[in-house]
Protein backbone atom coordinates (compact mmCIF):
# COMPACT_ATOMS: atom_id res chain seq x y z
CA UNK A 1 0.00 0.00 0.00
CA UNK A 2 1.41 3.26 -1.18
CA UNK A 3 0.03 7.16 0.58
CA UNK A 4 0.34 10.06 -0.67
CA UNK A 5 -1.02 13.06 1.12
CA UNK A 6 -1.57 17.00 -0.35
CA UNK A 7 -1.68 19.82 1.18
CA UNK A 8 -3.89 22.50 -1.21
CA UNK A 9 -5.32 25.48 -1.26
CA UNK A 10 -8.70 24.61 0.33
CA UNK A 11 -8.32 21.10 1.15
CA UNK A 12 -5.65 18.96 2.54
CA UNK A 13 -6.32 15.05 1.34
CA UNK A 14 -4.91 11.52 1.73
CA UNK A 15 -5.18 8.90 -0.74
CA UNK A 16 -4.03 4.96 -0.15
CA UNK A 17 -3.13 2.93 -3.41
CA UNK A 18 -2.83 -0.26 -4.25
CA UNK A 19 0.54 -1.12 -7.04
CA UNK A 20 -2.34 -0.93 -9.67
CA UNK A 21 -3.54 2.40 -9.04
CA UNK A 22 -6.67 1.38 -7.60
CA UNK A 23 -7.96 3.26 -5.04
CA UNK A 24 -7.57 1.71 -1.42
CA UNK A 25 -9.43 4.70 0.66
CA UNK A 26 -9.79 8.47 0.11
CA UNK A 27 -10.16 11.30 2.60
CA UNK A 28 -10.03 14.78 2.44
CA UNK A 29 -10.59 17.79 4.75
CA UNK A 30 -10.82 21.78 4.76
CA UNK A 31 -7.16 23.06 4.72
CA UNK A 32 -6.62 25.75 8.15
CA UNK A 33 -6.95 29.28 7.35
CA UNK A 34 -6.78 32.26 9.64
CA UNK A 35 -7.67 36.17 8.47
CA UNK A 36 -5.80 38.38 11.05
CA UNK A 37 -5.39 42.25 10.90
CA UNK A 38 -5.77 44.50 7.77
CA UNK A 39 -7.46 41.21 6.43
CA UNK A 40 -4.54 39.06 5.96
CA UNK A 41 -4.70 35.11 5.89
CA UNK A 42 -2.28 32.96 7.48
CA UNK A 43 -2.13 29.34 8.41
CA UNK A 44 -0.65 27.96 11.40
CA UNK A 45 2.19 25.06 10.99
CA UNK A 46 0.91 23.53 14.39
CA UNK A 47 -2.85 23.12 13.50
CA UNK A 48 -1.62 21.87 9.69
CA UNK A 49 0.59 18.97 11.09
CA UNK A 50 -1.86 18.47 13.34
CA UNK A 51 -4.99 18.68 10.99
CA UNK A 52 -2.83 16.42 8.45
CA UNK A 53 -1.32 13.80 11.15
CA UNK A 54 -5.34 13.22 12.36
CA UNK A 55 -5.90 12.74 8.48
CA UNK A 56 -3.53 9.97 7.93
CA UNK A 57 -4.25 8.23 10.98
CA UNK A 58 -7.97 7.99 9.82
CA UNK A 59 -6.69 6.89 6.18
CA UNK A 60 -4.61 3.91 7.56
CA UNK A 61 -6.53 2.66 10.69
CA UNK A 62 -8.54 -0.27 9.20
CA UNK A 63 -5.71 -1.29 6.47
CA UNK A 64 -5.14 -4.65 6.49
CA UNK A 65 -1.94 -4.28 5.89
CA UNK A 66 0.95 -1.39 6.53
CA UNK A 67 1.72 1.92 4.09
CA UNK A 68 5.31 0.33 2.38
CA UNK A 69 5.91 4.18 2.01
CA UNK A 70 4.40 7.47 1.31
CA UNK A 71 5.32 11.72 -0.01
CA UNK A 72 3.82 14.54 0.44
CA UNK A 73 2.92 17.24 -2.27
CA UNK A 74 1.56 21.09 -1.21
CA UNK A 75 1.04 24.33 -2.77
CA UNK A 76 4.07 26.44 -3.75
CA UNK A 77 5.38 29.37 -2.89
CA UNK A 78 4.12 28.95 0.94
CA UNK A 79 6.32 27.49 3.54
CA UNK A 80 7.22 27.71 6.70
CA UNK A 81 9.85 29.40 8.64
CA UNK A 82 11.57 27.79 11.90
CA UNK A 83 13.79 27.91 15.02
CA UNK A 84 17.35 26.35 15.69
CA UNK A 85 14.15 23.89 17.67
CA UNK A 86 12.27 23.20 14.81
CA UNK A 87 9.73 25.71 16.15
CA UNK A 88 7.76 27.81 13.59
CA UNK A 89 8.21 30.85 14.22
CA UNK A 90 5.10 32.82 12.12
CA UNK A 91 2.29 31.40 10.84
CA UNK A 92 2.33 29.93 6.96
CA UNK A 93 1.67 32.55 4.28
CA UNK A 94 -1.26 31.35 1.62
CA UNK A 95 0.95 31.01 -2.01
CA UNK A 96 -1.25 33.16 -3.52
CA UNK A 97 -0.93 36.19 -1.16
CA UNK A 98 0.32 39.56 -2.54
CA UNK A 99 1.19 41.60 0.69
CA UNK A 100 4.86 41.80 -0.58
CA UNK A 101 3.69 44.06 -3.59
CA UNK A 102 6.56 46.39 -2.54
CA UNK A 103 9.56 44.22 -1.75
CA UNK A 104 9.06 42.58 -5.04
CA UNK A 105 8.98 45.82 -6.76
CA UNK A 106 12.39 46.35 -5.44
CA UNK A 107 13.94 43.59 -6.46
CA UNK A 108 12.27 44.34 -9.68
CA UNK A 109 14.54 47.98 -9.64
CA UNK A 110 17.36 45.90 -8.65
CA UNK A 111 17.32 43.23 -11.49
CA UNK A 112 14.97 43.81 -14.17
CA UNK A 113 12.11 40.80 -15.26
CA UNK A 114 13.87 38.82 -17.76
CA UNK A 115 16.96 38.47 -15.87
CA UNK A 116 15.15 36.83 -12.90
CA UNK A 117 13.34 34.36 -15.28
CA UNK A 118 16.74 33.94 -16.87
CA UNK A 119 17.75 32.20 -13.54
CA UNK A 120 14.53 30.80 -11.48
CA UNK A 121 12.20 30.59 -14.74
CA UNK A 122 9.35 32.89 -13.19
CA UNK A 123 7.95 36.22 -13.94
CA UNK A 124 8.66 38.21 -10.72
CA UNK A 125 5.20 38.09 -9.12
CA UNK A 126 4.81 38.83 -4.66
CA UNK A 127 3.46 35.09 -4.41
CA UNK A 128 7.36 34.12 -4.71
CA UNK A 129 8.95 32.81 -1.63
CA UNK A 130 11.98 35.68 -1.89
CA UNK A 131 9.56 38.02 -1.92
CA UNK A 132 7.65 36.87 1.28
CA UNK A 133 10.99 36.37 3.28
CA UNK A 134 11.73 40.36 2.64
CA UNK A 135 8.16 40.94 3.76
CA UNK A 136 8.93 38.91 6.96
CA UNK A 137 11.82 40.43 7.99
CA UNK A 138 10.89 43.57 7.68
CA UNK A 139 7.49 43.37 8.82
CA UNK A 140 7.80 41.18 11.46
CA UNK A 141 11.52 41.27 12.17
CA UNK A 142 11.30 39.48 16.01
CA UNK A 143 10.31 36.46 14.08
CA UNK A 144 12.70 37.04 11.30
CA UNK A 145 15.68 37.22 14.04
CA UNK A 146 14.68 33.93 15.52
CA UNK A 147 14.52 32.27 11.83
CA UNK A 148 16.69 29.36 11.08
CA UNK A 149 15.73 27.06 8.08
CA UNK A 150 12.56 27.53 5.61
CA UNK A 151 10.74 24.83 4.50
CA UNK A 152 8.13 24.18 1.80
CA UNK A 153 4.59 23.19 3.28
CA UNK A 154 5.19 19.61 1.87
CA UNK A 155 8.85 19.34 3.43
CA UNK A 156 7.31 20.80 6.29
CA UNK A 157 5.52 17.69 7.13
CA UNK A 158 8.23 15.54 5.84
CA UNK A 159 10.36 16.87 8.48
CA UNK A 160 7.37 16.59 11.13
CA UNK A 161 7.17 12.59 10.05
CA UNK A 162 11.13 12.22 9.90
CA UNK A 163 12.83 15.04 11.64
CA UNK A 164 14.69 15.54 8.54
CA UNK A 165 14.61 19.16 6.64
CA UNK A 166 15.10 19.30 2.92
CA UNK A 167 13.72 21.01 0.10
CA UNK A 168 12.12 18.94 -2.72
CA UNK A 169 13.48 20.55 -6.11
CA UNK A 170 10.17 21.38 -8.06
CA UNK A 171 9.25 23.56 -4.85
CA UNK A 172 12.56 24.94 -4.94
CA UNK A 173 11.72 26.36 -8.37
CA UNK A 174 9.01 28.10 -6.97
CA UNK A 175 11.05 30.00 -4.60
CA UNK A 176 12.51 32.67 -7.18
CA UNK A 177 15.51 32.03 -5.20
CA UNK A 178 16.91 29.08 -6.91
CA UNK A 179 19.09 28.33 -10.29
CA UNK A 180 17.29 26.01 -12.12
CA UNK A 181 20.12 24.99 -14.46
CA UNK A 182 22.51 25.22 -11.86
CA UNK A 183 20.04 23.35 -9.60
CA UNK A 184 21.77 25.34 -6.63
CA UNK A 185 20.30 27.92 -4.61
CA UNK A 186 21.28 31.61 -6.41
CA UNK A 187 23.04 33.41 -4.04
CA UNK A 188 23.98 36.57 -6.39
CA UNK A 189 20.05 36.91 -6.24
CA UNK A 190 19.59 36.18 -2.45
CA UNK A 191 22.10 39.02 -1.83
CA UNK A 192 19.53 41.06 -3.97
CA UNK A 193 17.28 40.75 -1.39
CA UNK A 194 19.69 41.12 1.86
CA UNK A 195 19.69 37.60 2.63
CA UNK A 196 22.18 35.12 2.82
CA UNK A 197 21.20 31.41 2.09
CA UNK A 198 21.89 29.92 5.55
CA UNK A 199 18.34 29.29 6.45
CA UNK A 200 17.03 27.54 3.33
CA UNK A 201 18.06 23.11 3.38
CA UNK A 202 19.76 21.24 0.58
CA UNK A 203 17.61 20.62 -2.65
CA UNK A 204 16.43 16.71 -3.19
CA UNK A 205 14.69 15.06 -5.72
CA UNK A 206 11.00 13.72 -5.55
CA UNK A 207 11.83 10.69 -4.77
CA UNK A 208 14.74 11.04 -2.42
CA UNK A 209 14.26 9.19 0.67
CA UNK A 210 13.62 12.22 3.33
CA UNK A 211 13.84 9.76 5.99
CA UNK A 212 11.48 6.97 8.44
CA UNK A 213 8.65 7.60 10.29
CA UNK A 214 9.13 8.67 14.02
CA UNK A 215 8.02 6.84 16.95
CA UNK A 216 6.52 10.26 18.04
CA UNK A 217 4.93 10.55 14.67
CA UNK A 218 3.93 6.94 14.40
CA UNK A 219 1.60 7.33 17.78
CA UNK A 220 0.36 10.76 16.24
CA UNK A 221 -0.49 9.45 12.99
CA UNK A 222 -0.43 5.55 13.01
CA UNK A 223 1.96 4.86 10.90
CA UNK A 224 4.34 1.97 11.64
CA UNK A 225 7.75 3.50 12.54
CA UNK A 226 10.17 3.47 10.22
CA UNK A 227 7.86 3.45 7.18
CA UNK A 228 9.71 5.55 4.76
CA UNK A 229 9.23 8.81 3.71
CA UNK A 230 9.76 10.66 -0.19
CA UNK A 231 10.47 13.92 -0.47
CA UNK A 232 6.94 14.92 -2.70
CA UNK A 233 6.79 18.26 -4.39
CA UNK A 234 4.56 20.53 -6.23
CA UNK A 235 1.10 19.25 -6.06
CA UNK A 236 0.43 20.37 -9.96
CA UNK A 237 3.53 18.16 -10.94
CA UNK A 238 2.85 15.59 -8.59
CA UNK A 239 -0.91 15.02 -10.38
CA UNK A 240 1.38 15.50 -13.99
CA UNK A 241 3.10 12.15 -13.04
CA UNK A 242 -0.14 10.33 -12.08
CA UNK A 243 -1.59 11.02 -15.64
CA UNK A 244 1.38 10.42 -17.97
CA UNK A 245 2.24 14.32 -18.74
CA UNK A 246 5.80 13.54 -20.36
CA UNK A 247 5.44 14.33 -23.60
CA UNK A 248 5.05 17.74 -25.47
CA UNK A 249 2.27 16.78 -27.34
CA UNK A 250 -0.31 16.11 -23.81
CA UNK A 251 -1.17 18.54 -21.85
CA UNK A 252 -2.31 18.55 -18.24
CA UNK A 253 -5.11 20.81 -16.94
CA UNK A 254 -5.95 20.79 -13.10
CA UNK A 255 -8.45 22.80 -11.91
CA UNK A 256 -8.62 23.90 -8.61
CA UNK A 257 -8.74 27.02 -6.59
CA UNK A 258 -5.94 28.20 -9.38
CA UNK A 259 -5.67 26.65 -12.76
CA UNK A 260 -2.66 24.72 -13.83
CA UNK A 261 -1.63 24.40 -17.21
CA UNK A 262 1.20 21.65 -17.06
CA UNK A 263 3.43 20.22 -20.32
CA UNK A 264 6.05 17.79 -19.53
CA UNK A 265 8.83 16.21 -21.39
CA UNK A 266 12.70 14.83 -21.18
CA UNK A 267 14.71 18.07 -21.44
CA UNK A 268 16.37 20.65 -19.14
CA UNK A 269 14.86 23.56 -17.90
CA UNK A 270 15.58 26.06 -20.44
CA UNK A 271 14.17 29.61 -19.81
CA UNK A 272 15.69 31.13 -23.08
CA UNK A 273 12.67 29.51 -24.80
CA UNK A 274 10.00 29.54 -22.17
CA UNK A 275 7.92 32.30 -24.02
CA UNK A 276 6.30 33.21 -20.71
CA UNK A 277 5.49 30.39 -18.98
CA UNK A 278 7.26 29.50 -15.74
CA UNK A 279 9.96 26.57 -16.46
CA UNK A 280 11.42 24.42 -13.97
CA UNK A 281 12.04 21.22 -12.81
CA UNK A 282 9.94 18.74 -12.67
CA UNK A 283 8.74 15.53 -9.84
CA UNK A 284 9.66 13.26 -13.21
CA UNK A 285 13.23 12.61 -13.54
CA UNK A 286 15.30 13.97 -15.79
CA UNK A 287 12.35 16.14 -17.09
CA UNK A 288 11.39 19.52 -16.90
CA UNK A 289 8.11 21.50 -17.47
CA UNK A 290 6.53 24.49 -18.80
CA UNK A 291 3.77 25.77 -16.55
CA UNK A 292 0.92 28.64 -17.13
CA UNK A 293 -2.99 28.97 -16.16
CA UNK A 294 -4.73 31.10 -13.99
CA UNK A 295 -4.58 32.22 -10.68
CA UNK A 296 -8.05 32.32 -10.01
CA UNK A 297 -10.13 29.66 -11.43
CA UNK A 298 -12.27 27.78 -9.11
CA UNK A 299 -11.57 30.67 -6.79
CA UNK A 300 -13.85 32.55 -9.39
CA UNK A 301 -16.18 30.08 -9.72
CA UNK A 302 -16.98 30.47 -5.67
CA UNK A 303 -16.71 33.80 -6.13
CA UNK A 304 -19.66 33.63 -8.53
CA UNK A 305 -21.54 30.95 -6.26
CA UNK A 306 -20.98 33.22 -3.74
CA UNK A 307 -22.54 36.45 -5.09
CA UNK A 308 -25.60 34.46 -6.79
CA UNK A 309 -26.62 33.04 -3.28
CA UNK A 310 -26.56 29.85 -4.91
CA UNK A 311 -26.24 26.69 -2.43
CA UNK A 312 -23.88 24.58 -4.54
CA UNK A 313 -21.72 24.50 -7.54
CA UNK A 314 -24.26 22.01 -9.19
CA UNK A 315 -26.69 25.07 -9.03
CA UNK A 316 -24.28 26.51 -10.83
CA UNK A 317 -23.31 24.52 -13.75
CA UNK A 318 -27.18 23.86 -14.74
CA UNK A 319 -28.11 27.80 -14.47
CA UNK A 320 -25.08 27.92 -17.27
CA UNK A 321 -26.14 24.98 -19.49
CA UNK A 322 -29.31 26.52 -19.66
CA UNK A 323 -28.53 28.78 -22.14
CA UNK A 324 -26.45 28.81 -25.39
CA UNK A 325 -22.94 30.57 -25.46
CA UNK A 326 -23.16 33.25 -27.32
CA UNK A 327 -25.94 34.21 -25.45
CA UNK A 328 -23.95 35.35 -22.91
CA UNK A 329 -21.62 38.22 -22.15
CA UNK A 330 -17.40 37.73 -22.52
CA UNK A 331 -16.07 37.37 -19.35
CA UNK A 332 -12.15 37.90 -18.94
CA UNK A 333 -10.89 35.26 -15.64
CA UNK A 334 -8.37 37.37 -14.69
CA UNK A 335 -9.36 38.09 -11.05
CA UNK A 336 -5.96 38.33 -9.61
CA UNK A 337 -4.38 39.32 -12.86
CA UNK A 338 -3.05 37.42 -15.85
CA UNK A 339 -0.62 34.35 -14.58
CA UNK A 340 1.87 32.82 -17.27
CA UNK A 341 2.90 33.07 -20.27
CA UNK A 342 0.98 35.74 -20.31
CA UNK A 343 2.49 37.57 -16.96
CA UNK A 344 0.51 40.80 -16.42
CA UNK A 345 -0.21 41.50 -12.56
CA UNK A 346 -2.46 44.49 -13.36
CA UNK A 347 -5.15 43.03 -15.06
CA UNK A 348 -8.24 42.57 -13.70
CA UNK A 349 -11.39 40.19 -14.40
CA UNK A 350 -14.32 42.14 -16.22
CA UNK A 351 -17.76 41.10 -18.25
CA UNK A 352 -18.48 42.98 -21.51
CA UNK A 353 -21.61 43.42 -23.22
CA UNK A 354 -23.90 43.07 -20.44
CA UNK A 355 -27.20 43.58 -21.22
CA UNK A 356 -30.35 44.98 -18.92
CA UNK A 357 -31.67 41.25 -19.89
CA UNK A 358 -28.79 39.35 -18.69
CA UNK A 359 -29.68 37.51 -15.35
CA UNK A 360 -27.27 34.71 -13.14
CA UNK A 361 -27.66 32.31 -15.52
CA UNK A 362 -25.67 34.06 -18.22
CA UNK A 363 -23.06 35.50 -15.80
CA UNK A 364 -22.52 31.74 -15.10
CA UNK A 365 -22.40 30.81 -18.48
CA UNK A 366 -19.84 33.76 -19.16
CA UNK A 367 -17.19 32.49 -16.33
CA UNK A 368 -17.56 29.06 -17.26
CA UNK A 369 -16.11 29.90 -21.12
CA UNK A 370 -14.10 32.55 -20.12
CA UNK A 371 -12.05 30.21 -18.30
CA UNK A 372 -12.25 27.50 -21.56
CA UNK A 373 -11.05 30.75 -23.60
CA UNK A 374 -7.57 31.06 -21.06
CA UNK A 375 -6.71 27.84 -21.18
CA UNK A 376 -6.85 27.63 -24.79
CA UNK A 377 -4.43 30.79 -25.35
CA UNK A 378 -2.16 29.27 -22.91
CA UNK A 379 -2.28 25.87 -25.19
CA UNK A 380 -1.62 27.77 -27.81
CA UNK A 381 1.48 29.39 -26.81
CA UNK A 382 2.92 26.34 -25.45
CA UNK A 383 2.49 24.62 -29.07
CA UNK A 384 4.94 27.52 -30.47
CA UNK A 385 7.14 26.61 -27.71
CA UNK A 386 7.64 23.50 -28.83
CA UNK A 387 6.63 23.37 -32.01
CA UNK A 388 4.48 20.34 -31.88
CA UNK A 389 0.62 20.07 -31.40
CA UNK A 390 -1.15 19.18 -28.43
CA UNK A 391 -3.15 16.48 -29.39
CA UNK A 392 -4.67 15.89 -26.43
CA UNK A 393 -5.60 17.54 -22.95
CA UNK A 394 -5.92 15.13 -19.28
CA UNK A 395 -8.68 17.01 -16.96
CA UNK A 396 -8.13 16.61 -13.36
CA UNK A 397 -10.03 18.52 -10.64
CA UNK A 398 -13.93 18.72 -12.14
CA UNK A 399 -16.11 17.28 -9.60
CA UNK A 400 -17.01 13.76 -10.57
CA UNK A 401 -20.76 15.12 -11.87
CA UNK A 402 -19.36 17.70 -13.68
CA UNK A 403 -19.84 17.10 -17.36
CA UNK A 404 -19.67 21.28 -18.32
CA UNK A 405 -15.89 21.89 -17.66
CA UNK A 406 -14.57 19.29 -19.75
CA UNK A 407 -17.32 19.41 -22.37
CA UNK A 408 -17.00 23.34 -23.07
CA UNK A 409 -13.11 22.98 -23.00
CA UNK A 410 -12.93 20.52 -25.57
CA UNK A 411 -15.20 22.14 -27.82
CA UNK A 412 -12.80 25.25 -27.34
CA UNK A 413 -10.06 24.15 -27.45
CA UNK A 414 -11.10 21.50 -30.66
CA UNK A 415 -9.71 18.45 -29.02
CA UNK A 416 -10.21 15.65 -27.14
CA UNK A 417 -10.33 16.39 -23.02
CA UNK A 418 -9.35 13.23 -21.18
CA UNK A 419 -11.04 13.24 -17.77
CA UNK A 420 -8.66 11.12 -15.53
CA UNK A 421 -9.36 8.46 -13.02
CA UNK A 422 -9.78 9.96 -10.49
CA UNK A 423 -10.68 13.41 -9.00
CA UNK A 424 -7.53 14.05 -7.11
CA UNK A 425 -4.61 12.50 -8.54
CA UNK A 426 -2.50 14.68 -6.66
CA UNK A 427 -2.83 12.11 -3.68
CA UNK A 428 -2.01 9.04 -6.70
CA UNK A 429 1.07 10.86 -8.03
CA UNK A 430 2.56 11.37 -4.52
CA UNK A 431 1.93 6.94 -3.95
CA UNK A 432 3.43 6.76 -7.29
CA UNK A 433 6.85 8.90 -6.14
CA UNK A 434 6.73 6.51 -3.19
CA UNK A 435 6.59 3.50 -5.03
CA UNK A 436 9.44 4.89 -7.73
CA UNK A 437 11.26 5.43 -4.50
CA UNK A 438 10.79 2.72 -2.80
CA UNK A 439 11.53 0.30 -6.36
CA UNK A 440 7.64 -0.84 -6.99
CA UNK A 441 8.08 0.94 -10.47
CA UNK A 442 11.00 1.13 -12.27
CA UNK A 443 10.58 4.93 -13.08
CA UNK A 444 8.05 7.42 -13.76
CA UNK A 445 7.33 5.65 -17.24
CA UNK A 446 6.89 2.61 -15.33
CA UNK A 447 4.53 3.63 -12.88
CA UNK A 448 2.65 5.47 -15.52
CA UNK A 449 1.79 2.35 -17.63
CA UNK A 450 1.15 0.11 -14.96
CA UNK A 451 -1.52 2.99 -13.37
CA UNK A 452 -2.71 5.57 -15.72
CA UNK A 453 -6.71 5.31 -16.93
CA UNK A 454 -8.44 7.47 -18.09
CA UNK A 455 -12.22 7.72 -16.61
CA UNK A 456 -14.16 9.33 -20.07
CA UNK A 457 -13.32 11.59 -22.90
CA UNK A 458 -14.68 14.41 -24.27
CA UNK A 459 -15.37 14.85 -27.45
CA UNK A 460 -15.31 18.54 -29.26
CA UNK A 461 -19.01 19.17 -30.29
CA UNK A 462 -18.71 20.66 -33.77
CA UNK A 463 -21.44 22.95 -33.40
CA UNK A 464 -20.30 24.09 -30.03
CA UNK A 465 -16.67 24.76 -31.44
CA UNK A 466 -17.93 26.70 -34.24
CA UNK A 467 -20.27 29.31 -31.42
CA UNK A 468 -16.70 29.51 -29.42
CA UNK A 469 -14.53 30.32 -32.64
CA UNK A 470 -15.85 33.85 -32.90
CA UNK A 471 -16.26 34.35 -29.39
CA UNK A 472 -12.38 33.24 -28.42
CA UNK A 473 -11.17 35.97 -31.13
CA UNK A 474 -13.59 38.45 -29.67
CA UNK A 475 -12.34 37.75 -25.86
CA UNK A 476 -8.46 37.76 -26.97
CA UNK A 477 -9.01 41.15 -28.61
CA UNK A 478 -10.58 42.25 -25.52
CA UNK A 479 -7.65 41.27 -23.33
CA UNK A 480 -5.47 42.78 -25.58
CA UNK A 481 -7.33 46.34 -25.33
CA UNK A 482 -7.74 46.26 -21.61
CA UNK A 483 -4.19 45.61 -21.34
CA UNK A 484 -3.19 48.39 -23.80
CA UNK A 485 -5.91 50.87 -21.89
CA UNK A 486 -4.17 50.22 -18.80
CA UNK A 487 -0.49 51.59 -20.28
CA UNK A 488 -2.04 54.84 -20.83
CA UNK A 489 -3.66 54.92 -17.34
């Protein structure tokens, strides 16, 4: 029996897999969040281990026989920072928080764009790690003082099970702090930022072995001590692996709170030719990965939910299949701005061409496309990246009675949509990194074969494509003049 436990956004879930990929048992539950003072979120590192530890020990209770090993994916760009104890010593800042607006537009007067993605492979954006360390310091500089070692969220548990700190590599990448060819931490661009690198742990692969379970872990999550522990990594990555993204001509799209937009295949990070989209390093090895989507996806979606007074997301979907595209107004999903390739932090979500006629069931028509429409420009781009076509896109995320998502993308995007096995294969690609690690699989490939199903496909609708064909040129034009109104603001 394999585990792999995420950490996300708005839930933290555990997963138990058989060598197959079958499904053993599956739990899930809301991921800690706090809003403090001048309504900013944190999460506290005590609560999560203890939130996640409770998880586990629910997941693996009635086995009938013990987890042979497990990893442990999260969010990026979040971590947590600790005593010479091992104490944290501030709470966990959400990945997508943009309180450091102003230390990363230093850094940004210090070393322009390009030469940052040059090194890390990201558009300078506050979310990054380096960004939240200045904020830290300088904000909260008690805590700062006491700081000795940063971990991702992921590694964070790691070290809770194993008492060992590293730093898996694809969360590395996500740090703006680290040399992605070099596959060192960058300390020219650490002394940008006034720090020096002693605090952050040596860089591992996925599938390193982090260490064994605990005795004091073991009695707080029931895991047998000395089961063995992988290091994880990204969670978008993590799901890649689980559904085979390792070629350029499949592309991975995981909906979630943000949107992921995930190609894979067997070649270095190279940020010369990344045309906007974050590169890095991927779970996979040997194999890198191009990453773009949206930063608010399902987070717009509850947004939506939210404002309608609607009591469920299923409300949601059947007010938009009740009427026909185009009679709805374009909606641009850009709620907390444009993420990669695309890379502009100022732009802001709006409809256009509402009409005095135009009740809930067209807004939710309008979000539901105008997140198809994103997606599809980012698929775009990444086929001049490479060169090749995408011939085919693997959903993962859409609730498993969701039929609207996958059936409005592929008649967008005018290709098949692969909805994969499961919901979450976040959870399956972190069992798969155990079982590459602990010699199950062979490698990645391997595991892959041996797991990888795909639950239904969607085909594009002909008539559907042909609505969304005027209305995707329509919506890109629009982004295009918002973005050129705003240089003239």
């Amino acid at each position: 029996m394999l585990l792999g436990v995420d950490v996300g956004t708005t839930h933290t879930k555990a997963g138990i897999y058989d060598c197959e990929g079958r499904l053993v048992v599956h739990e899930r539950i809301p991921t800690n969040r706090v809003n403090k003072s001048k309504a900013l979120a944190y999460r506290s590192p005590d609560i999560l281990w203890q939130d996640s530890a409770a998880l586990i020990k629910r997941v693996v209770q009635n086995l009938k026989e013990p987890v042979a090993g497990l990893a442990v994916s999260s969010m990026g760009e979040a971590g947590v920072p600790l005593d010479s104890k091992g104490e944290a010593t501030f709470p966990i800042i959400p990945w997508n928080d943009t309180r450091a607006v102003s230390q990363m537009e230093r850094l940004i007067e210090r070393l322009p764009p390009d030469r940052w993605g040059a090194v890390t492979g990201l558009f300078p954006s506050p979310i990054f790690s380096i960004a939240k360390w200045m904020w830290i310091r300088e904000s909260e500089p008690e805590a700062w003082d006491k700081t000795s070692l940063w971990l991702s969220v992921c590694n964070y548990l790691s070290y809770r099970l194993t008492g060992e700190a590293v730093m898996e590599s694809s969360q590395a990448c996500r740090t703006m702090a680290f040399d992605i060819r070099a596959r060192t931490w960058a300390e020219d661009l650490l002394s940008l930022a006034e720090l020096e690198p002693t605090f952050l742990p040596p860089v591992v692969s996925a599938t390193h072995k982090v260490g064994e379970v605990t005795s004091k872990a073991s009695s707080e999550t029931g895991l047998v001590v000395g089961t063995p522990v992988f290091a994880g990594g990204h969670d978008h990555f993590c799901a890649a692996l689980a559904c085979g993204v390792v070629t350029p001509e499949v592309a991975f799209d995981s909906l979630g709170t943000s949107e992921a937009l995930t190609l894979g295949w067997k070649a270095p990070p190279d940020p010369a030719t990344a045309n906007g989209f974050s590169v890095g390093i991927h779970v996979i090895e040997n194999h890198s990965y191009l990453l773009g989507g949206l930063y608010s996806s399902g987070g717009t979606i509850q947004w939506l939910k939210q404002l309608l007074g609607l009591s469920s997301f299923e409300e949601l979907r059947h007010l938009a299949q009740s009427v026909e595209p185009t009679q709805a107004p374009l909606f641009v999903a850009h709620f907390l701005g444009s993420g990669p390739p695309f890379n502009d932090p100022a732009s802001s979500g709006a409809f256009v061409n509402l009409k005095p006629d135009h009740g809930p069931e067209h807004l939710a028509r309008a979000v539901v496309d105008g997140l198809a429409f994103e997606i599809s420009a980012g698929i775009e781009k990444m086929e001049q990246v490479t060169g090749l076509p995408i011939t085919v896109t693997r959903l993962v995320g859409a609730a498993d009675d969701d039929d609207l998502s996958p059936r409005v993308r592929a008649s967008v995007l005018d290709r098949p949509v692969e909805v994969a096995r499961y919901s979450d294969m976040v959870t399956m690609g972190n069992a798969l990194i155990a079982g590459i690690g602990l010699g199950v699989y062979k490698d990645a490939l391997d595991a892959v074969d041996k797991t990888y199903q795909v639950r239904c496909v969607f085909e594009p609708e002909e008539n559907l494509h042909v609505q969304y064909r005027d209305m995707y040129e329509r919506q890109r034009t629009l982004v295009s003049a918002l973005r050129e109104s705003r240089k003239g603001a």
